[in-house]
PDB file of N, CA and C in Angstrom:
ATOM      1  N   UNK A   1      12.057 -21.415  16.689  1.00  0.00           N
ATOM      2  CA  UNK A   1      11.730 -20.091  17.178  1.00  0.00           C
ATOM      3  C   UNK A   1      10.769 -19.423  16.185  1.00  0.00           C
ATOM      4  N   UNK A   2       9.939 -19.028  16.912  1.00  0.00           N
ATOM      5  CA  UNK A   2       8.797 -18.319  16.141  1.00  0.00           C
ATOM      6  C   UNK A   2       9.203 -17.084  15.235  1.00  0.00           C
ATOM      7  N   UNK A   3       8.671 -16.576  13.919  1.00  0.00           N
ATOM      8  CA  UNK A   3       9.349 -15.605  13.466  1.00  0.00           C
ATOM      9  C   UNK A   3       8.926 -14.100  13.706  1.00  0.00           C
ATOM     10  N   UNK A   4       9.210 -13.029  14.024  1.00  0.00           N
ATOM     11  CA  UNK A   4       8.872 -11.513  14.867  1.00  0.00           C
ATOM     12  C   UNK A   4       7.990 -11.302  13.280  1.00  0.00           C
ATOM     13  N   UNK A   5       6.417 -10.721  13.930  1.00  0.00           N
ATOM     14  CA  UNK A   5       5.673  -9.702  12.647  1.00  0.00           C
ATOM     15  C   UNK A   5       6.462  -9.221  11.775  1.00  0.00           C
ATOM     16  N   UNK A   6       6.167  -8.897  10.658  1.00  0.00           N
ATOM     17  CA  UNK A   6       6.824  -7.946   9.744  1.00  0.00           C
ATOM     18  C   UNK A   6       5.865  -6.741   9.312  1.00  0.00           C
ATOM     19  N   UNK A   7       6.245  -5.647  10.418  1.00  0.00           N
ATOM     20  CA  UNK A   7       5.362  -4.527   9.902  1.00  0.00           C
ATOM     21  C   UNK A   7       6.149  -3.450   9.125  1.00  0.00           C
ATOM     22  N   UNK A   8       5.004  -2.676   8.047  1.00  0.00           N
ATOM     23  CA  UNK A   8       5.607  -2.271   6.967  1.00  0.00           C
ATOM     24  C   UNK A   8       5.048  -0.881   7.174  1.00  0.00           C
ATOM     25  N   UNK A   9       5.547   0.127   7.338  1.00  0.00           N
ATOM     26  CA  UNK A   9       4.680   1.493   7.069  1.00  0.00           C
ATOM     27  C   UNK A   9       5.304   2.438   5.582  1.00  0.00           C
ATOM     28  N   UNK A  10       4.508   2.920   5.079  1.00  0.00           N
ATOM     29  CA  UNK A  10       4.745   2.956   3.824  1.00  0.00           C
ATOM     30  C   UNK A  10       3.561   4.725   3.717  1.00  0.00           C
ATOM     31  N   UNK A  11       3.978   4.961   2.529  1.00  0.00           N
ATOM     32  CA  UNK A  11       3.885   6.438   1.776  1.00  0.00           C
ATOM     33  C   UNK A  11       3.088   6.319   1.102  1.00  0.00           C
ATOM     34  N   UNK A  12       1.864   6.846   1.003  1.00  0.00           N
ATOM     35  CA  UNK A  12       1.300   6.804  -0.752  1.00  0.00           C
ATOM     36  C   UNK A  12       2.000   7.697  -1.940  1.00  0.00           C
ATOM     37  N   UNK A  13       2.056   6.986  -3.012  1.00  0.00           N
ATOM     38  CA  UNK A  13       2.975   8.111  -3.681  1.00  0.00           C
ATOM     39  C   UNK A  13       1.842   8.145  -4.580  1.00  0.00           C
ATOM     40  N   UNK A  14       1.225   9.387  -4.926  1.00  0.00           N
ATOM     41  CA  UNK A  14       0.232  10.010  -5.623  1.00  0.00           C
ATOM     42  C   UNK A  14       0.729  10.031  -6.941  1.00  0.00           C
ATOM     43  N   UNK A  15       1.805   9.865  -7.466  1.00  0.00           N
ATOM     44  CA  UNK A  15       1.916   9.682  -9.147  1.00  0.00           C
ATOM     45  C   UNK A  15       2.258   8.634  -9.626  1.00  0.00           C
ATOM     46  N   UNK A  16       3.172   7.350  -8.806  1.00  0.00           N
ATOM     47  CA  UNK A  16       3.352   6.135  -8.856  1.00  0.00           C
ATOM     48  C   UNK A  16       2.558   5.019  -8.859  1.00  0.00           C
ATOM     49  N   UNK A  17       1.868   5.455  -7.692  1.00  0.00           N
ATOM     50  CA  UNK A  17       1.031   4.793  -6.970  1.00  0.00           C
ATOM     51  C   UNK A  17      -0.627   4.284  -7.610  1.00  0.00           C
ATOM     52  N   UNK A  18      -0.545   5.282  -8.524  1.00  0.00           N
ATOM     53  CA  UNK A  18      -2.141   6.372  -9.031  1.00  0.00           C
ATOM     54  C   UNK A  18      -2.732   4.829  -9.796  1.00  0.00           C
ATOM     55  N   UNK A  19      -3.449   5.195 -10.328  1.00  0.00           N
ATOM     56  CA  UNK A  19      -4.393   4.527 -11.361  1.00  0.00           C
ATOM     57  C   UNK A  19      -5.837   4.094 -10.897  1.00  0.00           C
ATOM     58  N   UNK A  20      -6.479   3.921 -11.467  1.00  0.00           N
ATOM     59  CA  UNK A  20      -8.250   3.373 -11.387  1.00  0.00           C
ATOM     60  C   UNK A  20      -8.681   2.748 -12.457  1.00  0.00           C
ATOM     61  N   UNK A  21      -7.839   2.727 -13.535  1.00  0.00           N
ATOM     62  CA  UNK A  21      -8.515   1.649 -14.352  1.00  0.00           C
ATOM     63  C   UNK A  21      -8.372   0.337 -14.722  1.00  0.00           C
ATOM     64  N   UNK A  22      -8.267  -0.810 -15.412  1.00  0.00           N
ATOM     65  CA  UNK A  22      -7.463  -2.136 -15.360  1.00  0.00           C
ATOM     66  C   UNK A  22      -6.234  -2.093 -15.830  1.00  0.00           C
ATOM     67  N   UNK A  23      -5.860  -0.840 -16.549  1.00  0.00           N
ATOM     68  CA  UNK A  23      -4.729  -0.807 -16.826  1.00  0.00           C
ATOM     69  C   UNK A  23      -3.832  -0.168 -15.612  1.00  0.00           C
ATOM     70  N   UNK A  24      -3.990  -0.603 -14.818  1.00  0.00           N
ATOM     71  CA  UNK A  24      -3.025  -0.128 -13.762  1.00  0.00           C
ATOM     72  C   UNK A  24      -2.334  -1.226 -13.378  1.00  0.00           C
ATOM     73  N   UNK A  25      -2.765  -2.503 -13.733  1.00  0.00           N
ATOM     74  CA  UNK A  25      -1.905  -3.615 -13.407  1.00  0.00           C
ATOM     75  C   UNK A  25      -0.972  -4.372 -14.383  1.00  0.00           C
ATOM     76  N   UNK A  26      -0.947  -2.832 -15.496  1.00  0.00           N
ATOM     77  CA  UNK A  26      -0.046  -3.034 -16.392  1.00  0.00           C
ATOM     78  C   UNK A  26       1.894  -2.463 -15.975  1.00  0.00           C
ATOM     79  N   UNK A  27       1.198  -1.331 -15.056  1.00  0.00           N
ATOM     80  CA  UNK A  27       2.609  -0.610 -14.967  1.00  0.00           C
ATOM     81  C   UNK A  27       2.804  -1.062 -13.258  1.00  0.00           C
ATOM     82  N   UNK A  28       4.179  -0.819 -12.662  1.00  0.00           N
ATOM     83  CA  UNK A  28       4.871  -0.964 -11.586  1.00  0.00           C
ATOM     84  C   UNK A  28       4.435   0.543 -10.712  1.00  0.00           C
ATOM     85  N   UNK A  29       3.977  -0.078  -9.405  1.00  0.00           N
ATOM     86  CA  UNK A  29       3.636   0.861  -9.042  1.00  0.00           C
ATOM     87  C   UNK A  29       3.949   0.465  -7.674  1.00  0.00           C
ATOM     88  N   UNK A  30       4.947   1.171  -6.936  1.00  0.00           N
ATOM     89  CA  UNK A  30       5.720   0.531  -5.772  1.00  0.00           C
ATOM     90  C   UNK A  30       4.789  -0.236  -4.501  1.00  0.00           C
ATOM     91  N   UNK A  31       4.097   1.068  -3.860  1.00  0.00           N
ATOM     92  CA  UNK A  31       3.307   0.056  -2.677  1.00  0.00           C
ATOM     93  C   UNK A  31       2.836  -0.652  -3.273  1.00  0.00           C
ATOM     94  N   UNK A  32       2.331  -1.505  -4.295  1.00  0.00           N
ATOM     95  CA  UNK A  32       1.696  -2.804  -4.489  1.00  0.00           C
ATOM     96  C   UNK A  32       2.562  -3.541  -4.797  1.00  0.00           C
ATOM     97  N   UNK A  33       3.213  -3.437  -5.616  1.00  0.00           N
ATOM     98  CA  UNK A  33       4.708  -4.287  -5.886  1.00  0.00           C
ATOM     99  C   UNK A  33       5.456  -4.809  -4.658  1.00  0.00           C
ATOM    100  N   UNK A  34       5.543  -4.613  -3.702  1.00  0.00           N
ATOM    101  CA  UNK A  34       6.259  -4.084  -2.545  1.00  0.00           C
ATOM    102  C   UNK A  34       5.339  -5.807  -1.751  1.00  0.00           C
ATOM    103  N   UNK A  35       4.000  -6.066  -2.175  1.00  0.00           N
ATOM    104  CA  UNK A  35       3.621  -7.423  -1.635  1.00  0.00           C
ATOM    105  C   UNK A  35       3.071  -8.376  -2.585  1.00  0.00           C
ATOM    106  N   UNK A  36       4.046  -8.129  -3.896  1.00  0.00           N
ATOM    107  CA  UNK A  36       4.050  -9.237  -4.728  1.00  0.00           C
ATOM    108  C   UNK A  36       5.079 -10.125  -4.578  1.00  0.00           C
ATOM    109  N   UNK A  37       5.998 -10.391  -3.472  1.00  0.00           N
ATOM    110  CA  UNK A  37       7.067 -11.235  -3.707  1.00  0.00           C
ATOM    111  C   UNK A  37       6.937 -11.921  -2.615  1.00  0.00           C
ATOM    112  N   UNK A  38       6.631 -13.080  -3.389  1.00  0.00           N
ATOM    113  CA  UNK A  38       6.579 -14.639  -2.144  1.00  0.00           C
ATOM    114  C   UNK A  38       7.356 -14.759  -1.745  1.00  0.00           C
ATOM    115  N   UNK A  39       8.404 -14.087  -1.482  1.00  0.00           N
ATOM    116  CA  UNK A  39      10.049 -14.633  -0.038  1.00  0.00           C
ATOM    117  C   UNK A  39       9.901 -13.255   0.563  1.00  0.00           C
ATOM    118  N   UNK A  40       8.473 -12.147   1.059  1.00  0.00           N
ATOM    119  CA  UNK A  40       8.978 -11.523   1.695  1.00  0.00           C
ATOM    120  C   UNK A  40       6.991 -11.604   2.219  1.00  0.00           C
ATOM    121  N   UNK A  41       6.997 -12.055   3.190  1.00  0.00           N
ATOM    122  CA  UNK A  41       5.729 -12.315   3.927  1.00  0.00           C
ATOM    123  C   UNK A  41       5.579 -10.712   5.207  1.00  0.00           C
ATOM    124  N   UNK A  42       4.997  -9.738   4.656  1.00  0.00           N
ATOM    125  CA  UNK A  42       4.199  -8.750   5.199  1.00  0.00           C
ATOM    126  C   UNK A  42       3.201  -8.879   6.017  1.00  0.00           C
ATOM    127  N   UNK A  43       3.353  -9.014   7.494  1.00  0.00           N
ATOM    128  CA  UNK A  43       2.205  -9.591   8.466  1.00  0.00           C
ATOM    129  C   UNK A  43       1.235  -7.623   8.230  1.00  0.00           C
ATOM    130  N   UNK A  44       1.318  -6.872   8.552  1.00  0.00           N
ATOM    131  CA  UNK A  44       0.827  -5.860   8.876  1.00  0.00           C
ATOM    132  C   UNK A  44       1.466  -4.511   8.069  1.00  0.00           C
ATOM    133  N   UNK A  45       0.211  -3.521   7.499  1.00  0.00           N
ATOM    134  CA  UNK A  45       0.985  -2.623   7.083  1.00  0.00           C
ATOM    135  C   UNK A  45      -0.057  -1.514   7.171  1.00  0.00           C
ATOM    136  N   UNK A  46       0.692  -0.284   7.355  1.00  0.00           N
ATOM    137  CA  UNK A  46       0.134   0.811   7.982  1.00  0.00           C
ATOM    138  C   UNK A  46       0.594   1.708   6.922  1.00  0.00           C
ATOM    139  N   UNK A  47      -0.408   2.189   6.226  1.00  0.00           N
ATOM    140  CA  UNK A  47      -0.451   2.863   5.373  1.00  0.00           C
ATOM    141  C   UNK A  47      -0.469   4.751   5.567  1.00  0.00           C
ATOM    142  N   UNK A  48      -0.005   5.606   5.074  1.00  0.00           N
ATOM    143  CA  UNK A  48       0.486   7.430   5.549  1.00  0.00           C
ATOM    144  C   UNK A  48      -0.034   7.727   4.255  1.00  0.00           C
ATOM    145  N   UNK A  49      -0.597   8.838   4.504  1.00  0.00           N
ATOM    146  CA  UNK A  49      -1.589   9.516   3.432  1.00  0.00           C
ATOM    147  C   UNK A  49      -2.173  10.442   3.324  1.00  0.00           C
ATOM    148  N   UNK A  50      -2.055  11.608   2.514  1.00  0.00           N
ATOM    149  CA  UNK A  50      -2.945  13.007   2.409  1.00  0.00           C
ATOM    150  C   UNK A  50      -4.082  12.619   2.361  1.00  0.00           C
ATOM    151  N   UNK A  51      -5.486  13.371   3.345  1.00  0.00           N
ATOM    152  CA  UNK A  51      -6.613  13.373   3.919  1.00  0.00           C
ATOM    153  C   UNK A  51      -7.378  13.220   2.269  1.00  0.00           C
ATOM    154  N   UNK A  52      -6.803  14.119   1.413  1.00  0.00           N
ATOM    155  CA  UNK A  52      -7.082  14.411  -0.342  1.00  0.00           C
ATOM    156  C   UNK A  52      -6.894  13.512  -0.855  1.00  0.00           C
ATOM    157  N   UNK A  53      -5.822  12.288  -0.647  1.00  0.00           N
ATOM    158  CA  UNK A  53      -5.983  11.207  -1.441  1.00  0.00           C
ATOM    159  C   UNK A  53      -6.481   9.549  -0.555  1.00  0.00           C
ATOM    160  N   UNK A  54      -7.239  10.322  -0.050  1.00  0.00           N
ATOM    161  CA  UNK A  54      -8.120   8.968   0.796  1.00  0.00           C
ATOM    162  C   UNK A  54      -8.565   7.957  -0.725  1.00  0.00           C
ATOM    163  N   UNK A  55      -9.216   8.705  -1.147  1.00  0.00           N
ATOM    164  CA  UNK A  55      -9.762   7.271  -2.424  1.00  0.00           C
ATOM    165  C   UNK A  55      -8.658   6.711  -3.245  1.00  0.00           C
ATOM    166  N   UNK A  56      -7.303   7.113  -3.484  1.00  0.00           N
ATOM    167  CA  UNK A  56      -6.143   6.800  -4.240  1.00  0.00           C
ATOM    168  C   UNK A  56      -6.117   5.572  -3.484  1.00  0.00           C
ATOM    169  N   UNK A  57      -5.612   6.018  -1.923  1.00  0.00           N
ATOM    170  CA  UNK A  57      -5.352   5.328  -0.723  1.00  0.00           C
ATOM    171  C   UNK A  57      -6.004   3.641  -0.541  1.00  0.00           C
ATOM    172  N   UNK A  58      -7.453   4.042  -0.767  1.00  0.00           N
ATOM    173  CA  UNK A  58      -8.300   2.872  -0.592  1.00  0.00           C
ATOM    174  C   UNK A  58      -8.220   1.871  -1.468  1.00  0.00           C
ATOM    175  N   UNK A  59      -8.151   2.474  -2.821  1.00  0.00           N
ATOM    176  CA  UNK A  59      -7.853   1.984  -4.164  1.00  0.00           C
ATOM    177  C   UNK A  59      -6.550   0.716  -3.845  1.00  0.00           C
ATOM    178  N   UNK A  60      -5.630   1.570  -3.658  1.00  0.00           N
ATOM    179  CA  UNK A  60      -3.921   0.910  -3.615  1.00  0.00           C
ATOM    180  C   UNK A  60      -4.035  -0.072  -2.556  1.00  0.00           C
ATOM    181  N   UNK A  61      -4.547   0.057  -1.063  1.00  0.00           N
ATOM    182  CA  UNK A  61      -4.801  -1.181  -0.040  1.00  0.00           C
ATOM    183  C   UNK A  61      -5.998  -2.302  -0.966  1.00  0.00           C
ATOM    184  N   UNK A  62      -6.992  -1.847  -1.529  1.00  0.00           N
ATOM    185  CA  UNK A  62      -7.938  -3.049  -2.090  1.00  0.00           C
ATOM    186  C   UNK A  62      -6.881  -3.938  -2.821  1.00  0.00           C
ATOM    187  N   UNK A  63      -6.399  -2.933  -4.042  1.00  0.00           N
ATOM    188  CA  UNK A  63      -5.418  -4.239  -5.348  1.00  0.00           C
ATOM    189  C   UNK A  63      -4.285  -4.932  -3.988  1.00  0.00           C
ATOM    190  N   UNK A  64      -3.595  -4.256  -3.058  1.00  0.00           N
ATOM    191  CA  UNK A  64      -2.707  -5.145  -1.737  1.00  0.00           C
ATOM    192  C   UNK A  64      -3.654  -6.625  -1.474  1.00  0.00           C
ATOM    193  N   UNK A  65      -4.802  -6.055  -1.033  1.00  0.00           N
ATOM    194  CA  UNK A  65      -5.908  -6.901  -0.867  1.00  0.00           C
ATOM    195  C   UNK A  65      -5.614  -8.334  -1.432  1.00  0.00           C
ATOM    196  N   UNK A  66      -5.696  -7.568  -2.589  1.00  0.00           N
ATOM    197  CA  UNK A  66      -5.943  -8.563  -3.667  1.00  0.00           C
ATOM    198  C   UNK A  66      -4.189  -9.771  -4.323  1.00  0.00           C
ATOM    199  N   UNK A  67      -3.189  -8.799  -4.208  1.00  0.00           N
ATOM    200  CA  UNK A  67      -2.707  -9.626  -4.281  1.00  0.00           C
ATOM    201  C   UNK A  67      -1.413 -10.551  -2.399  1.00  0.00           C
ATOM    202  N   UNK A  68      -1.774 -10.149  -1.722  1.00  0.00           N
ATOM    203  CA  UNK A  68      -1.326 -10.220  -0.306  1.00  0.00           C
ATOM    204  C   UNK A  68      -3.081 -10.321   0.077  1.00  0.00           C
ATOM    205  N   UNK A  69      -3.746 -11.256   0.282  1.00  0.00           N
ATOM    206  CA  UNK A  69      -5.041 -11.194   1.074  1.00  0.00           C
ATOM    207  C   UNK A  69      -4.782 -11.470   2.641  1.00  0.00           C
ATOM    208  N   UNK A  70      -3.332 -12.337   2.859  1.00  0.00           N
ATOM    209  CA  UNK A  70      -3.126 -12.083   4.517  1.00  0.00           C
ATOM    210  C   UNK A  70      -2.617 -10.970   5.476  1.00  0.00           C
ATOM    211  N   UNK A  71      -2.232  -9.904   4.722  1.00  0.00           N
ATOM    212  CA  UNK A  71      -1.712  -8.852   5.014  1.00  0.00           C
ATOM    213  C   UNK A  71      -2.927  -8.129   5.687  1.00  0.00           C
ATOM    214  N   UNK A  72      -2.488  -7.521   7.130  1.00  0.00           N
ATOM    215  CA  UNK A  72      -3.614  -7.011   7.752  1.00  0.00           C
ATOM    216  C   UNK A  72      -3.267  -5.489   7.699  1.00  0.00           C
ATOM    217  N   UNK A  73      -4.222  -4.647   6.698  1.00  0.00           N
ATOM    218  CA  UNK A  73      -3.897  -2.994   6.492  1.00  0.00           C
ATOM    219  C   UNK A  73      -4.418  -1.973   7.306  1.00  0.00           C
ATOM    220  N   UNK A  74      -4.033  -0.954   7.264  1.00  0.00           N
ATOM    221  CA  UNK A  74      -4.739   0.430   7.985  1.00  0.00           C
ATOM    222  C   UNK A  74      -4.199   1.407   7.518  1.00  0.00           C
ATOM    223  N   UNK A  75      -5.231   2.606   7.252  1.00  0.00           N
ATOM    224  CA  UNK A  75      -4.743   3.776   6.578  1.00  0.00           C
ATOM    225  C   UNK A  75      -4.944   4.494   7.438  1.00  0.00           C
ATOM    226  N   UNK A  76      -3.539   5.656   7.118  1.00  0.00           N
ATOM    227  CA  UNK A  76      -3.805   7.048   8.588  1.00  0.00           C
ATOM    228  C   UNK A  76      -3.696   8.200   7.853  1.00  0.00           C
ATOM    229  N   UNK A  77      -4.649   8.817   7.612  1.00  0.00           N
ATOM    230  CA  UNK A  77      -4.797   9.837   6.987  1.00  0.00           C
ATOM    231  C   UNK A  77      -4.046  11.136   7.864  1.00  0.00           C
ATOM    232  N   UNK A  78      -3.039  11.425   7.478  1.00  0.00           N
ATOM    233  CA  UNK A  78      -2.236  12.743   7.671  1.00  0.00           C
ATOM    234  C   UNK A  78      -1.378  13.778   7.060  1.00  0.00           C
ATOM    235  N   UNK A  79      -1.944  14.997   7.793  1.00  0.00           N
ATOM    236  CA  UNK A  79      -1.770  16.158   7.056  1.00  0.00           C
ATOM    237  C   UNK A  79      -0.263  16.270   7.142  1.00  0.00           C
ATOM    238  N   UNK A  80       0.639  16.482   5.835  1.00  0.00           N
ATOM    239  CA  UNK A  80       1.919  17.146   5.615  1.00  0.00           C
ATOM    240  C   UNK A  80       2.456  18.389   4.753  1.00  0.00           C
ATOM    241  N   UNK A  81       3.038  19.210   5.643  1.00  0.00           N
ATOM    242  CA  UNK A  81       2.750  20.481   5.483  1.00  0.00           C
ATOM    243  C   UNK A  81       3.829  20.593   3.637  1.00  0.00           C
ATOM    244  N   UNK A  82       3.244  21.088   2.922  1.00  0.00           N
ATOM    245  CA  UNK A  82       4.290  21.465   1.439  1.00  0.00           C
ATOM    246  C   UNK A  82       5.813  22.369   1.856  1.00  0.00           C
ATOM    247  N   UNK A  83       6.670  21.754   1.275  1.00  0.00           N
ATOM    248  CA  UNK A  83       7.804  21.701   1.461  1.00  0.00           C
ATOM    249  C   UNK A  83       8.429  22.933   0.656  1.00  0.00           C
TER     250      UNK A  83
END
């Protein structure tokens, strides 16, 4: 029996998440961590995100990219109102 997609929708977390320089693949930073583990195969993941942190956003799916290259992504930029 064939195995069902595994789709993932997920949060950007703007202080976890953060970095731009090479040292970012020094510290744990959940959505990327999240498709470093070879016993958990991520067909699709749909990424949620303040319109403001579009470039964080793009950043965090490229390094996914990079380490999950079969993972097929999409970012949805949406507004959430402060709590």
């Amino acid at each position: 029996m064939a195995r069902k997609p595994l789709v993932l929708l997920g949060l950007l977390g703007t202080r976890l998440d953060a970095g731009v320089s090479a040292a970012r693949w020094d510290r744990w930073r959940p959505t990327v961590a999240t498709f470093s583990h070879d016993d958990l195969l991520i067909d699709r993941f749909e990424l949620l995100h303040q319109p403001r942190h579009a470039r964080l956003a793009e950043q965090v799916m490229a390094d996914i990219a990079r380490v999950s290259p079969e993972t097929t992504q999409r970012a949805h930029p949406i507004e959430l109102p402060d709590p």
